[in-house]
C-alpha atoms as a PDB file:
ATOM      1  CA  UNK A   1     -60.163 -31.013  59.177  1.00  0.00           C
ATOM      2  CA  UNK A   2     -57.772 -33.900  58.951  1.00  0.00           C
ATOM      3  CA  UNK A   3     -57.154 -36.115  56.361  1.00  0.00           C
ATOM      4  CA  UNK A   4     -57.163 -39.434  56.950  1.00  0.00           C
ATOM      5  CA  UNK A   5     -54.437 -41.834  55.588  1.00  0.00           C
ATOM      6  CA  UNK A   6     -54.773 -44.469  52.825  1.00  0.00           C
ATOM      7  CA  UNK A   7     -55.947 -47.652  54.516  1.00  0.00           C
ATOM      8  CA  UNK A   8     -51.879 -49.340  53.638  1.00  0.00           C
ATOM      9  CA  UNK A   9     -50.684 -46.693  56.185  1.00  0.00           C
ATOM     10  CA  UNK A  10     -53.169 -47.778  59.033  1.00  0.00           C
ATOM     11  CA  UNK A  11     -51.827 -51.067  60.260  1.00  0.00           C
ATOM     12  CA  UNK A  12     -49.945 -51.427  63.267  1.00  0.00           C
ATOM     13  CA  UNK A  13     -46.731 -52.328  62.931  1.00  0.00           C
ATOM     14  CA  UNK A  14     -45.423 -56.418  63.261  1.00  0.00           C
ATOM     15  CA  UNK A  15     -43.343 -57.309  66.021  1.00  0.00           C
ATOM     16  CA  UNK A  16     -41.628 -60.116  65.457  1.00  0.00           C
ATOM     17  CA  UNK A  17     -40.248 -62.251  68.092  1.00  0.00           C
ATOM     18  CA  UNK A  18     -36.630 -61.525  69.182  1.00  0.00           C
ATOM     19  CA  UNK A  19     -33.536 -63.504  69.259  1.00  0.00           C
ATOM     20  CA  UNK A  20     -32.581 -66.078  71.771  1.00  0.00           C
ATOM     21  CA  UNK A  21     -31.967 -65.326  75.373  1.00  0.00           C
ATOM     22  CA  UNK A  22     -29.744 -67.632  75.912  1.00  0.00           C
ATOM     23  CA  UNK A  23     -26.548 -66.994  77.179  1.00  0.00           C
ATOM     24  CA  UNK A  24     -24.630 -69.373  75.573  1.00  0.00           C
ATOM     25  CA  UNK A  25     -25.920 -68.426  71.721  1.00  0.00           C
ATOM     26  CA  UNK A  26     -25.373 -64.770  72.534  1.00  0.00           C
ATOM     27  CA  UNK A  27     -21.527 -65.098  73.731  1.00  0.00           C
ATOM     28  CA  UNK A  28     -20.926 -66.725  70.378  1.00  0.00           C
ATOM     29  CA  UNK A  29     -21.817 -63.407  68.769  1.00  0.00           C
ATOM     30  CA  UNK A  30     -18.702 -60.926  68.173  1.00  0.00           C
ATOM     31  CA  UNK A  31     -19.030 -57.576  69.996  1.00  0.00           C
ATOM     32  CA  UNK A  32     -19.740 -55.771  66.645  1.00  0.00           C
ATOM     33  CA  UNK A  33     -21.919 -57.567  65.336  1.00  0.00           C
ATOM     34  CA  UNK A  34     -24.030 -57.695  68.199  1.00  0.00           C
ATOM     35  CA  UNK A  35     -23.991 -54.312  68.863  1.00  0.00           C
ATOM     36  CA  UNK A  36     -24.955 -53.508  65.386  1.00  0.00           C
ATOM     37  CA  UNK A  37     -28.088 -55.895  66.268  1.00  0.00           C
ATOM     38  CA  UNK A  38     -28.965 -53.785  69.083  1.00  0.00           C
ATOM     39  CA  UNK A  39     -28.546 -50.677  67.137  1.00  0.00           C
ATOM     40  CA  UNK A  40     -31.342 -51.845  64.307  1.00  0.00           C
ATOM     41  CA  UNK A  41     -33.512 -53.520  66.630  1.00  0.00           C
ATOM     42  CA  UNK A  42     -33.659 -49.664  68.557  1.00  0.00           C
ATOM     43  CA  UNK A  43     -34.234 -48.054  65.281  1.00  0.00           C
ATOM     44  CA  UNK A  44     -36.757 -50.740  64.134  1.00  0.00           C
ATOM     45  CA  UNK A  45     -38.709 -50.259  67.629  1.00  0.00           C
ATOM     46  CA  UNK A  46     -38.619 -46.973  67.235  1.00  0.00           C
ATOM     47  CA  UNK A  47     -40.194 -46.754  63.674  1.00  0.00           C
ATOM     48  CA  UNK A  48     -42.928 -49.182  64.775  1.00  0.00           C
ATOM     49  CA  UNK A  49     -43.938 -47.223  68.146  1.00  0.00           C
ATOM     50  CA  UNK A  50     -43.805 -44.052  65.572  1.00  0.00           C
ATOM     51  CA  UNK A  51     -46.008 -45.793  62.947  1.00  0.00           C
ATOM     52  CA  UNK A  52     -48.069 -47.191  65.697  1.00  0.00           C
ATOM     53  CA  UNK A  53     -49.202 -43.930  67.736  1.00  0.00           C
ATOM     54  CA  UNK A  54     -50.142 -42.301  63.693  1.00  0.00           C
ATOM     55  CA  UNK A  55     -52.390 -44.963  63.821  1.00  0.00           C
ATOM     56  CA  UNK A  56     -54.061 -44.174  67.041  1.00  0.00           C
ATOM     57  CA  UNK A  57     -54.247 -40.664  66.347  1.00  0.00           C
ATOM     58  CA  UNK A  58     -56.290 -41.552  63.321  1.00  0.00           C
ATOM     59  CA  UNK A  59     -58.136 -43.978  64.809  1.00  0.00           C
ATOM     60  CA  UNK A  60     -57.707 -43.903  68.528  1.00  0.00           C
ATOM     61  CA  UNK A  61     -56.922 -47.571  70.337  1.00  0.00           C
ATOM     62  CA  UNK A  62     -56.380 -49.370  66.891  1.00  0.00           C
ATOM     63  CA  UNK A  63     -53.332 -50.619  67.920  1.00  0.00           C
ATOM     64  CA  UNK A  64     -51.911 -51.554  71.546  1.00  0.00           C
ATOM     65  CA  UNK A  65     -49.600 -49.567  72.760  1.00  0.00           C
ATOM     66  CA  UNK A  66     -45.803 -50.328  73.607  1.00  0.00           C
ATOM     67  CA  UNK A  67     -43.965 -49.543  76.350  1.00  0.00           C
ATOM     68  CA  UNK A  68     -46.838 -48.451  78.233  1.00  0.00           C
ATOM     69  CA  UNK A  69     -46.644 -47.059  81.578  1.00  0.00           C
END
């Protein structure tokens, strides 16, 4: 027998729309900084996949799933 999350916990996680593609905007960003944007946009993908599959293993296709292959 499972128990089943307060209903807080069961919403998938927000994905909010990413920076700008464009070339241009992202050569005006230094190297650090950047790559310190990449590094919490991994760990914040990461924690929303995470948060997202608890979700659907308490209630199965609640949320859509990323990265699916």
């Amino acid at each position: 027998m499972k128990a089943t999350p307060p209903a807080e916990l069961l919403h998938c996680a927000d994905r909010p729309a990413g920076l700008p593609e464009d070339p241009a905007l992202i050569a005006q960003i230094p190297t650090a900084i950047r790559a310190g944007i990449i590094r919490l946009a991994r760990a914040f993908a990461g924690n929303a996949d995470r948060g997202d599959r608890l979700v659907n293993w308490n209630a199965p296709g609640s949320c859509p799933v990323a990265n699916a292959k």
